[in-house]
PDB file of N, CA and C in Angstrom:
ATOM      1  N   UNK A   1       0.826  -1.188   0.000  1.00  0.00           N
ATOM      2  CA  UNK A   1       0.000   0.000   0.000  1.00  0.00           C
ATOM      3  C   UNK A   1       0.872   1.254   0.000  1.00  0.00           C
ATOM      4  N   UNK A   2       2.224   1.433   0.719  1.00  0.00           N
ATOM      5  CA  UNK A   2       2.458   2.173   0.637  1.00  0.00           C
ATOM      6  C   UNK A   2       3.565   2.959  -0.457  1.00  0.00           C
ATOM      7  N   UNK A   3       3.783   1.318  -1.531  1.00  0.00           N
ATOM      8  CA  UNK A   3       4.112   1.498  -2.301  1.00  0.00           C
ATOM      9  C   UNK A   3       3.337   2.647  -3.394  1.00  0.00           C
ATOM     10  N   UNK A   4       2.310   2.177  -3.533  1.00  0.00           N
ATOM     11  CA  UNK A   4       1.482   2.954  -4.553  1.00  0.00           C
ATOM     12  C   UNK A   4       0.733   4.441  -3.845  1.00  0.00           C
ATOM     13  N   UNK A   5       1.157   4.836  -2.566  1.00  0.00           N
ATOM     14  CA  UNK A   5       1.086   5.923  -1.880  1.00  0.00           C
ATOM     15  C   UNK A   5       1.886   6.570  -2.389  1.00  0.00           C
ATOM     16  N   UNK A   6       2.920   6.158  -2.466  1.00  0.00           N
ATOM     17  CA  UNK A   6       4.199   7.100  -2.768  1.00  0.00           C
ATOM     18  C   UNK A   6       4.200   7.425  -4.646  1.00  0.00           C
ATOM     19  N   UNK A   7       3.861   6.102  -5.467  1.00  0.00           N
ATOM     20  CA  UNK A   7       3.526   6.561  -6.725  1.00  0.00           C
ATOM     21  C   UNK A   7       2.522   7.981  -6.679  1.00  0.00           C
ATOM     22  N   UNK A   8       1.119   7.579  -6.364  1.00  0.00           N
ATOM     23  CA  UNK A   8       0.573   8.625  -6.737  1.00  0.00           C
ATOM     24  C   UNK A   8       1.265  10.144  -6.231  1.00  0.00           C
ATOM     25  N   UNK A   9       1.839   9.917  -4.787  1.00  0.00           N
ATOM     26  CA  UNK A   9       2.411  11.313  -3.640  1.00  0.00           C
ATOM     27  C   UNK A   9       3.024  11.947  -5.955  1.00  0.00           C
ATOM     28  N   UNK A  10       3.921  11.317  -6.356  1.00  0.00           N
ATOM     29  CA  UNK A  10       5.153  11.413  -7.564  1.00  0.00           C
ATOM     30  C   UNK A  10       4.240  12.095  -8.512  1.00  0.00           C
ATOM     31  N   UNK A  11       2.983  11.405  -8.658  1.00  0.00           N
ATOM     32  CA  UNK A  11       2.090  11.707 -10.189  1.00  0.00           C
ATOM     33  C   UNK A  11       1.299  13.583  -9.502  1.00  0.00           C
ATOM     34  N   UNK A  12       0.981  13.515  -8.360  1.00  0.00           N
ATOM     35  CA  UNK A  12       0.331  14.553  -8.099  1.00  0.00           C
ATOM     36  C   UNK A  12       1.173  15.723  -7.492  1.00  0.00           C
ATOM     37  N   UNK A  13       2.008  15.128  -7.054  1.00  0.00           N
ATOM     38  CA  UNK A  13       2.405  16.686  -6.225  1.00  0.00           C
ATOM     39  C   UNK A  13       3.729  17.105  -6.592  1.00  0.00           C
ATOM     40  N   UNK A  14       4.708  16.279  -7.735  1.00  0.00           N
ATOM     41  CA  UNK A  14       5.957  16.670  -8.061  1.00  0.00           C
ATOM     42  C   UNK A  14       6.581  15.808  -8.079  1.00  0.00           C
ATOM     43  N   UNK A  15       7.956  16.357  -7.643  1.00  0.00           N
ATOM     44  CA  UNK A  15       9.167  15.234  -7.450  1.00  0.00           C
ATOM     45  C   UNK A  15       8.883  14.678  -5.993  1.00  0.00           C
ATOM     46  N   UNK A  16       9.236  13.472  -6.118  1.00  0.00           N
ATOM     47  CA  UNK A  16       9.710  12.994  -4.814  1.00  0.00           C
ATOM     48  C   UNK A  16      10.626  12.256  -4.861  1.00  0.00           C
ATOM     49  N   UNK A  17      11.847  12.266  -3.977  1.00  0.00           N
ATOM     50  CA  UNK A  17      12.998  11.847  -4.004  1.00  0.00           C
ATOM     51  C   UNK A  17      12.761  10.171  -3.024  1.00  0.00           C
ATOM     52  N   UNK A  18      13.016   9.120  -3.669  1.00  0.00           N
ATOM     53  CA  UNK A  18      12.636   8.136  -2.651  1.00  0.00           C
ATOM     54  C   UNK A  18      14.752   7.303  -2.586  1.00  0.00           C
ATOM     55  N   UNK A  19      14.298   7.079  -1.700  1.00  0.00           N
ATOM     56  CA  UNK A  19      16.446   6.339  -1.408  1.00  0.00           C
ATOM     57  C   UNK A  19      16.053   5.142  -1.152  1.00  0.00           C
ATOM     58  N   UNK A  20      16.531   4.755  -2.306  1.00  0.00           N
ATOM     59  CA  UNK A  20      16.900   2.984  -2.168  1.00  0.00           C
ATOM     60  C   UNK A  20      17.848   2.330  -1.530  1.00  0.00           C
ATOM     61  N   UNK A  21      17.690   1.217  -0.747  1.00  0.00           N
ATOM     62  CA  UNK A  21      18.903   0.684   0.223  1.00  0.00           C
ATOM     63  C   UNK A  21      19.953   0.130  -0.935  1.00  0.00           C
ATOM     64  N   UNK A  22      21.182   0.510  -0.494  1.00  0.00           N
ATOM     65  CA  UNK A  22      22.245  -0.105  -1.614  1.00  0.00           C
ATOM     66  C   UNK A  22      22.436  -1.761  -1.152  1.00  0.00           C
ATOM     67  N   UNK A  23      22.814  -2.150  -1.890  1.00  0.00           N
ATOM     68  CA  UNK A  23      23.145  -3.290  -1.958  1.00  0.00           C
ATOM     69  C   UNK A  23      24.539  -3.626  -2.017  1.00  0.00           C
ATOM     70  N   UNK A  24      25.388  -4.970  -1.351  1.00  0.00           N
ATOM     71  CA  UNK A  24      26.993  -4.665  -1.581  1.00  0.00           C
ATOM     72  C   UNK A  24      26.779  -5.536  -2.719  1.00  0.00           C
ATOM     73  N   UNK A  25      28.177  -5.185  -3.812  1.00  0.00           N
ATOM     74  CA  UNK A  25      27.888  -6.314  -5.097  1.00  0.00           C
ATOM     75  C   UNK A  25      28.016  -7.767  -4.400  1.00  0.00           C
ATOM     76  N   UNK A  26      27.409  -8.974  -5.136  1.00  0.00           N
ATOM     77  CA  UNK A  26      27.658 -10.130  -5.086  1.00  0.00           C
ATOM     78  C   UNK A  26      28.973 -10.248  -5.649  1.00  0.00           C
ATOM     79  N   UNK A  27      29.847 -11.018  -5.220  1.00  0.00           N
ATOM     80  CA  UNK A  27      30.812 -11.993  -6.237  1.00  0.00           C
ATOM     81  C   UNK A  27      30.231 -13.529  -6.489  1.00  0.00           C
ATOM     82  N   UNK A  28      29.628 -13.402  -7.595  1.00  0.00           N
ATOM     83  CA  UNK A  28      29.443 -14.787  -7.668  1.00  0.00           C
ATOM     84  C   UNK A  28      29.954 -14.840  -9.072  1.00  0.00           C
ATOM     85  N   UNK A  29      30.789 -16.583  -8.779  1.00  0.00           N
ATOM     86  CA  UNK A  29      31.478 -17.260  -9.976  1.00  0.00           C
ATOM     87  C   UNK A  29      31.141 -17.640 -11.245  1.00  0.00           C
ATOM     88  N   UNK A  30      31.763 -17.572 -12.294  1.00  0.00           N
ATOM     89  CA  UNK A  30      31.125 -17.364 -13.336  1.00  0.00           C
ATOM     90  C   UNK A  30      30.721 -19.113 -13.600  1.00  0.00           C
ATOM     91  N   UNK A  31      29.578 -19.474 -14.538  1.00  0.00           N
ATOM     92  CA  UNK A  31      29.287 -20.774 -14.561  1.00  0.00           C
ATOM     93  C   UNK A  31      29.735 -21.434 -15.307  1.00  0.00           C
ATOM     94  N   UNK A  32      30.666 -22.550 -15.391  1.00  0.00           N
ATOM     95  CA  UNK A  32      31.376 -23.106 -15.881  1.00  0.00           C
ATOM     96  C   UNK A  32      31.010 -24.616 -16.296  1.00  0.00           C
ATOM     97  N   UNK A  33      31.206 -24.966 -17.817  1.00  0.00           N
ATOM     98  CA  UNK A  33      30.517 -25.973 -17.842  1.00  0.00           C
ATOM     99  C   UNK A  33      28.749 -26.191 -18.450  1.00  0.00           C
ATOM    100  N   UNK A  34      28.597 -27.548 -18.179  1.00  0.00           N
ATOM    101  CA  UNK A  34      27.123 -27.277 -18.875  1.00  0.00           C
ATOM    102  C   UNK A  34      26.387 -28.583 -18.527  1.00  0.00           C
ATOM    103  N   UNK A  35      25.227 -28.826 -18.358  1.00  0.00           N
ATOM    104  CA  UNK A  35      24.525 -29.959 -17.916  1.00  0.00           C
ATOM    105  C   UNK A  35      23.527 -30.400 -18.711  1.00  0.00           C
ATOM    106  N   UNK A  36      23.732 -32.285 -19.061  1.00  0.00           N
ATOM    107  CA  UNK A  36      23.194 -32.860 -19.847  1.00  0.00           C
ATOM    108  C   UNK A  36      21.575 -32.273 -19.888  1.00  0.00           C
ATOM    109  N   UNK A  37      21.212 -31.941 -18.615  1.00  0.00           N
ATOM    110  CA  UNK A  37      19.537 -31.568 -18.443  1.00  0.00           C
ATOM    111  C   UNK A  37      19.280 -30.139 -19.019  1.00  0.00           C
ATOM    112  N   UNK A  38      20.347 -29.694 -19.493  1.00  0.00           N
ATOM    113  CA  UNK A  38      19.588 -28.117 -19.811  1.00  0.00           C
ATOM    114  C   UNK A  38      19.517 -28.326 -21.066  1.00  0.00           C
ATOM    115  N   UNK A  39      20.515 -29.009 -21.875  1.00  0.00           N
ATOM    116  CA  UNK A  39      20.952 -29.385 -23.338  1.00  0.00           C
ATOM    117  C   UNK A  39      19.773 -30.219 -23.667  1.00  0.00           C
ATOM    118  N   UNK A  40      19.120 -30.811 -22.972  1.00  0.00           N
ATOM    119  CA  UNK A  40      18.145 -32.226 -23.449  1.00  0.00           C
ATOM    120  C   UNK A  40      16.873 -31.262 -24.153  1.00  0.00           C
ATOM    121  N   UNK A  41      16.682 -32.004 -25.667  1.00  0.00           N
ATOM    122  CA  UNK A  41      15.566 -31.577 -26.562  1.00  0.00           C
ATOM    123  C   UNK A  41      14.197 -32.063 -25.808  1.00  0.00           C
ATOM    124  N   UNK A  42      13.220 -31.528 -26.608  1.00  0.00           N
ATOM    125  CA  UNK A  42      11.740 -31.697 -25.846  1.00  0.00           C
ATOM    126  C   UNK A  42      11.553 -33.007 -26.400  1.00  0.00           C
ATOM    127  N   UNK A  43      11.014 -33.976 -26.016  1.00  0.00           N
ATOM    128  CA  UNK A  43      10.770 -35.355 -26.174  1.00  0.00           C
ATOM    129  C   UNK A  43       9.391 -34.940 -27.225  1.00  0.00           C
ATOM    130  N   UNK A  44       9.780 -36.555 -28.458  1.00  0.00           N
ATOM    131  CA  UNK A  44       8.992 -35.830 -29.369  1.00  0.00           C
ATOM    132  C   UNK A  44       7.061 -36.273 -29.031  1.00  0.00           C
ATOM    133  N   UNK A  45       6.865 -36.478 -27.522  1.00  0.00           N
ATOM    134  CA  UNK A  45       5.680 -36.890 -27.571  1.00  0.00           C
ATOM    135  C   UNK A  45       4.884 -35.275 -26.930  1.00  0.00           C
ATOM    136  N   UNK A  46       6.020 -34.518 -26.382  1.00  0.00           N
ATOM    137  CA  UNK A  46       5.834 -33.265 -25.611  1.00  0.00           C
ATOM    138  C   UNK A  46       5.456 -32.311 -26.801  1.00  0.00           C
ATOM    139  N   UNK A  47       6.222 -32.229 -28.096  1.00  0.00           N
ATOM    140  CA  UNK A  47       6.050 -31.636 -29.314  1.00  0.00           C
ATOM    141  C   UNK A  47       4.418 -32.157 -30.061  1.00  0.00           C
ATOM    142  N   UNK A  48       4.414 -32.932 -29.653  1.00  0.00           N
ATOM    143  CA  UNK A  48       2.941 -34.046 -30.581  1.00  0.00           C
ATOM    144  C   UNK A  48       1.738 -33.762 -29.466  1.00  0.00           C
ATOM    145  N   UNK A  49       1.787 -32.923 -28.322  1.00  0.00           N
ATOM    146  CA  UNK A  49       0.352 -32.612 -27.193  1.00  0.00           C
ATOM    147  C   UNK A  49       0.851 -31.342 -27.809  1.00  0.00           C
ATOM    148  N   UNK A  50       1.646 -30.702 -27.794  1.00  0.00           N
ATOM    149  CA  UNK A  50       1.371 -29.232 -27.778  1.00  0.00           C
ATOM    150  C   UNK A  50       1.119 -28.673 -29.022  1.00  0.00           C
ATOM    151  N   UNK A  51       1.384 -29.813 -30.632  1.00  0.00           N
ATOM    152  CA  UNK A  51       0.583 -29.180 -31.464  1.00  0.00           C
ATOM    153  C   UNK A  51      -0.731 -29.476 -31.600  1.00  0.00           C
ATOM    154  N   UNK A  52      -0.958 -30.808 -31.135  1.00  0.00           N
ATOM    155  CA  UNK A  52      -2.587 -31.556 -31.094  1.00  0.00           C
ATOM    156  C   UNK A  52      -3.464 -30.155 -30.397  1.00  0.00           C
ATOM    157  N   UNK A  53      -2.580 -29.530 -28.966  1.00  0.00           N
ATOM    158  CA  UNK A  53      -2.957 -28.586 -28.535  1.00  0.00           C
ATOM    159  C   UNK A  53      -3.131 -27.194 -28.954  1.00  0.00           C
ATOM    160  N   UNK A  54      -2.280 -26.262 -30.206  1.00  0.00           N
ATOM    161  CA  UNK A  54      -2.704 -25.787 -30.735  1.00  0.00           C
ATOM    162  C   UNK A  54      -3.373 -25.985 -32.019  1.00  0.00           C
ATOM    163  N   UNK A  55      -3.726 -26.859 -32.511  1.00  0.00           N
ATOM    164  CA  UNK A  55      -4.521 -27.792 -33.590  1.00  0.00           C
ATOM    165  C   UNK A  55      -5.661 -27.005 -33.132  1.00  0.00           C
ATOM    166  N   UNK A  56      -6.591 -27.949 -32.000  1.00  0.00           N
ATOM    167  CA  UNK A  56      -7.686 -28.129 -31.515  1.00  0.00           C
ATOM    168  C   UNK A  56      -7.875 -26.254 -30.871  1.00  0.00           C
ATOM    169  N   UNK A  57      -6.986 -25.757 -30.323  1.00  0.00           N
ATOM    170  CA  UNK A  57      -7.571 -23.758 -29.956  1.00  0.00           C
ATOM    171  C   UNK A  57      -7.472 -23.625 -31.469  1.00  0.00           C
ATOM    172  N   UNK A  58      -7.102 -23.228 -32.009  1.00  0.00           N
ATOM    173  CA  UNK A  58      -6.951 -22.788 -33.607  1.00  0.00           C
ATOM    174  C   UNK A  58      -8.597 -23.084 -33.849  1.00  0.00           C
ATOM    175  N   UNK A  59      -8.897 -24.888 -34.390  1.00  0.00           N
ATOM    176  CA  UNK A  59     -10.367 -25.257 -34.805  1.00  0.00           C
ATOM    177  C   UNK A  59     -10.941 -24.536 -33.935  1.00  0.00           C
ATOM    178  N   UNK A  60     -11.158 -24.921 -32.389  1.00  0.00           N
ATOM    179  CA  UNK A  60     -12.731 -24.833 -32.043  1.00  0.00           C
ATOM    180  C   UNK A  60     -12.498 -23.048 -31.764  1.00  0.00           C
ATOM    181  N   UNK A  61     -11.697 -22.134 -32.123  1.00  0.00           N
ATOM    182  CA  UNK A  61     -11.517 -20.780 -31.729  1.00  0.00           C
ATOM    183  C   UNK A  61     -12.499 -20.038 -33.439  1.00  0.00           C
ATOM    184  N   UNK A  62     -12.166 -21.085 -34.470  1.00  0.00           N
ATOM    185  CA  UNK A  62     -13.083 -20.994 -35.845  1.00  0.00           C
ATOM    186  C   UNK A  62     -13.925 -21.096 -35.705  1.00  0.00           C
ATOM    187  N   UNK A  63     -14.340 -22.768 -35.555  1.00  0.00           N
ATOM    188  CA  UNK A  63     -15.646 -22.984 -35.765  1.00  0.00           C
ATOM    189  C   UNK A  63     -15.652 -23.913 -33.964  1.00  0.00           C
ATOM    190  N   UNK A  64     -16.562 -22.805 -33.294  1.00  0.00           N
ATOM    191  CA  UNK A  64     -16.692 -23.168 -32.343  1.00  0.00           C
ATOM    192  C   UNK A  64     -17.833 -24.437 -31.917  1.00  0.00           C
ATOM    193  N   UNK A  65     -18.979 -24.258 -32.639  1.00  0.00           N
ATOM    194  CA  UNK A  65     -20.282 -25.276 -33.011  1.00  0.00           C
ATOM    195  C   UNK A  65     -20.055 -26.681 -32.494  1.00  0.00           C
ATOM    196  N   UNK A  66     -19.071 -27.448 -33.111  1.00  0.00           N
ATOM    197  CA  UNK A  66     -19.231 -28.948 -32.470  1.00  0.00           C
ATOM    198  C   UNK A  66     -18.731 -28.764 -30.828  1.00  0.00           C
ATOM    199  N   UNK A  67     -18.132 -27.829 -30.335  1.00  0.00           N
ATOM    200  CA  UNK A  67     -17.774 -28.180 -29.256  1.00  0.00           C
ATOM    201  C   UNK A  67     -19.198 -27.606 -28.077  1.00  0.00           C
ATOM    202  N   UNK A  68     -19.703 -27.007 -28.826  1.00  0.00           N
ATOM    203  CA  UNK A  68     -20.948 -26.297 -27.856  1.00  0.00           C
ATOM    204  C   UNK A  68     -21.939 -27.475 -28.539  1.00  0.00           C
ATOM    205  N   UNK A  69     -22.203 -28.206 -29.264  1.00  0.00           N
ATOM    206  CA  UNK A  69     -22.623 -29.368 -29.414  1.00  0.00           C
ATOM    207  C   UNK A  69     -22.754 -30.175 -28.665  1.00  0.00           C
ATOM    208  N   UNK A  70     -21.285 -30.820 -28.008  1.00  0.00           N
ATOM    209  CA  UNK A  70     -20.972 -31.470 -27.538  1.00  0.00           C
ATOM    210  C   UNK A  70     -21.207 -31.123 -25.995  1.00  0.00           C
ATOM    211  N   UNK A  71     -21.205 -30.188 -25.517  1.00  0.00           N
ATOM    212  CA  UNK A  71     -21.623 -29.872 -23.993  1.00  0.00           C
ATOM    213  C   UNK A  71     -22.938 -29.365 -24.104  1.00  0.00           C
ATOM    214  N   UNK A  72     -23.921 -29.326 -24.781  1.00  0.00           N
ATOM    215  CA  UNK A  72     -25.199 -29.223 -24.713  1.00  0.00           C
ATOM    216  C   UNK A  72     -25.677 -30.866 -25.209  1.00  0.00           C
ATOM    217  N   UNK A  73     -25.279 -31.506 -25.176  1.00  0.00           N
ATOM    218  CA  UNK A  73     -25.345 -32.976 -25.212  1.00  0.00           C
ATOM    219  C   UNK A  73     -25.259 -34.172 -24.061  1.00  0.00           C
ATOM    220  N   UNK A  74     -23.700 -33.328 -23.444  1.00  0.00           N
ATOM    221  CA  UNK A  74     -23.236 -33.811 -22.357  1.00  0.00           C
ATOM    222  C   UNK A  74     -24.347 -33.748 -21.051  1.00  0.00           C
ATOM    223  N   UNK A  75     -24.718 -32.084 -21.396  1.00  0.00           N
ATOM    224  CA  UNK A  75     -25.846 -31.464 -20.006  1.00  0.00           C
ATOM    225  C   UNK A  75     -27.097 -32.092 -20.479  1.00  0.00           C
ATOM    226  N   UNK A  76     -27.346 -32.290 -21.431  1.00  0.00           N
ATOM    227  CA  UNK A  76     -28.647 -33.531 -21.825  1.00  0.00           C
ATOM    228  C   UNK A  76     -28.546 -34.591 -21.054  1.00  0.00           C
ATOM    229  N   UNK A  77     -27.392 -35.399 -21.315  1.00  0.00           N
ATOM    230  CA  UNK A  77     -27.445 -36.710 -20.620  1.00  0.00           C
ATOM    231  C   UNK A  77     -27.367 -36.635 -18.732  1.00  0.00           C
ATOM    232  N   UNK A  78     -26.976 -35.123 -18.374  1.00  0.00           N
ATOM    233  CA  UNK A  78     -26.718 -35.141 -16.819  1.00  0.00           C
ATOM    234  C   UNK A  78     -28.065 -35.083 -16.526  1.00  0.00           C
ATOM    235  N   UNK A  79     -29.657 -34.568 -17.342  1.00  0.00           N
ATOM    236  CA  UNK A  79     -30.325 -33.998 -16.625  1.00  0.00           C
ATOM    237  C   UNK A  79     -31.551 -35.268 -16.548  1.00  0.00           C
ATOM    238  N   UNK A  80     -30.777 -36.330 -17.167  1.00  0.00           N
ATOM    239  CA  UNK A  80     -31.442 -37.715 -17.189  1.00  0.00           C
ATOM    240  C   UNK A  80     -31.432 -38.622 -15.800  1.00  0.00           C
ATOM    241  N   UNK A  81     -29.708 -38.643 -15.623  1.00  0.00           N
ATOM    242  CA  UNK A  81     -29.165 -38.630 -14.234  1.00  0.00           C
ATOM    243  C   UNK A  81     -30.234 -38.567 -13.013  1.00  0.00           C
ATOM    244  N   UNK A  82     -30.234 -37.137 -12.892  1.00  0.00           N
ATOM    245  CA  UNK A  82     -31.039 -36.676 -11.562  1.00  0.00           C
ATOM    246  C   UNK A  82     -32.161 -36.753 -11.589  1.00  0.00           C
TER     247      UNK A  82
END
């Protein structure tokens, strides 16, 4: 909250000078090397859901009809159910 106090204090009334805590630098080591798991390709069954997956948004984002078909069908058969 008092983050966005201080935005608007900036938008309405001028400057406001806000002081950020410094930070000391890190030394951290540079990364050396490389690991079989970052290098590993997407398995080709991961490639074969995610186009099936944009396949199917693409169609039913066109022609939406069989899929509102299909759940006004579905809610048919629930209201047999009860």
């Amino acid at each position: 909250l008092v983050y966005y106090l201080r935005v608007i204090a900036v938008m309405w009334m001028g400057r406001f000078e806000v002081e950020l805590p410094s930070f000391p630098p890190r030394r951290v080591s540079a990364v050396a090397g490389r690991s079989p798991e970052a290098d590993a390709r997407a398995q080709p069954e991961v490639a074969l859901v995610a186009i099936l997956a944009a396949a199917a948004t693409i169609f039913f984002g066109i022609v939406p009809s069989p899929l509102f078909e299909l759940v006004s069908d579905v809610g048919t058969s629930f209201t047999g159910l009860l």
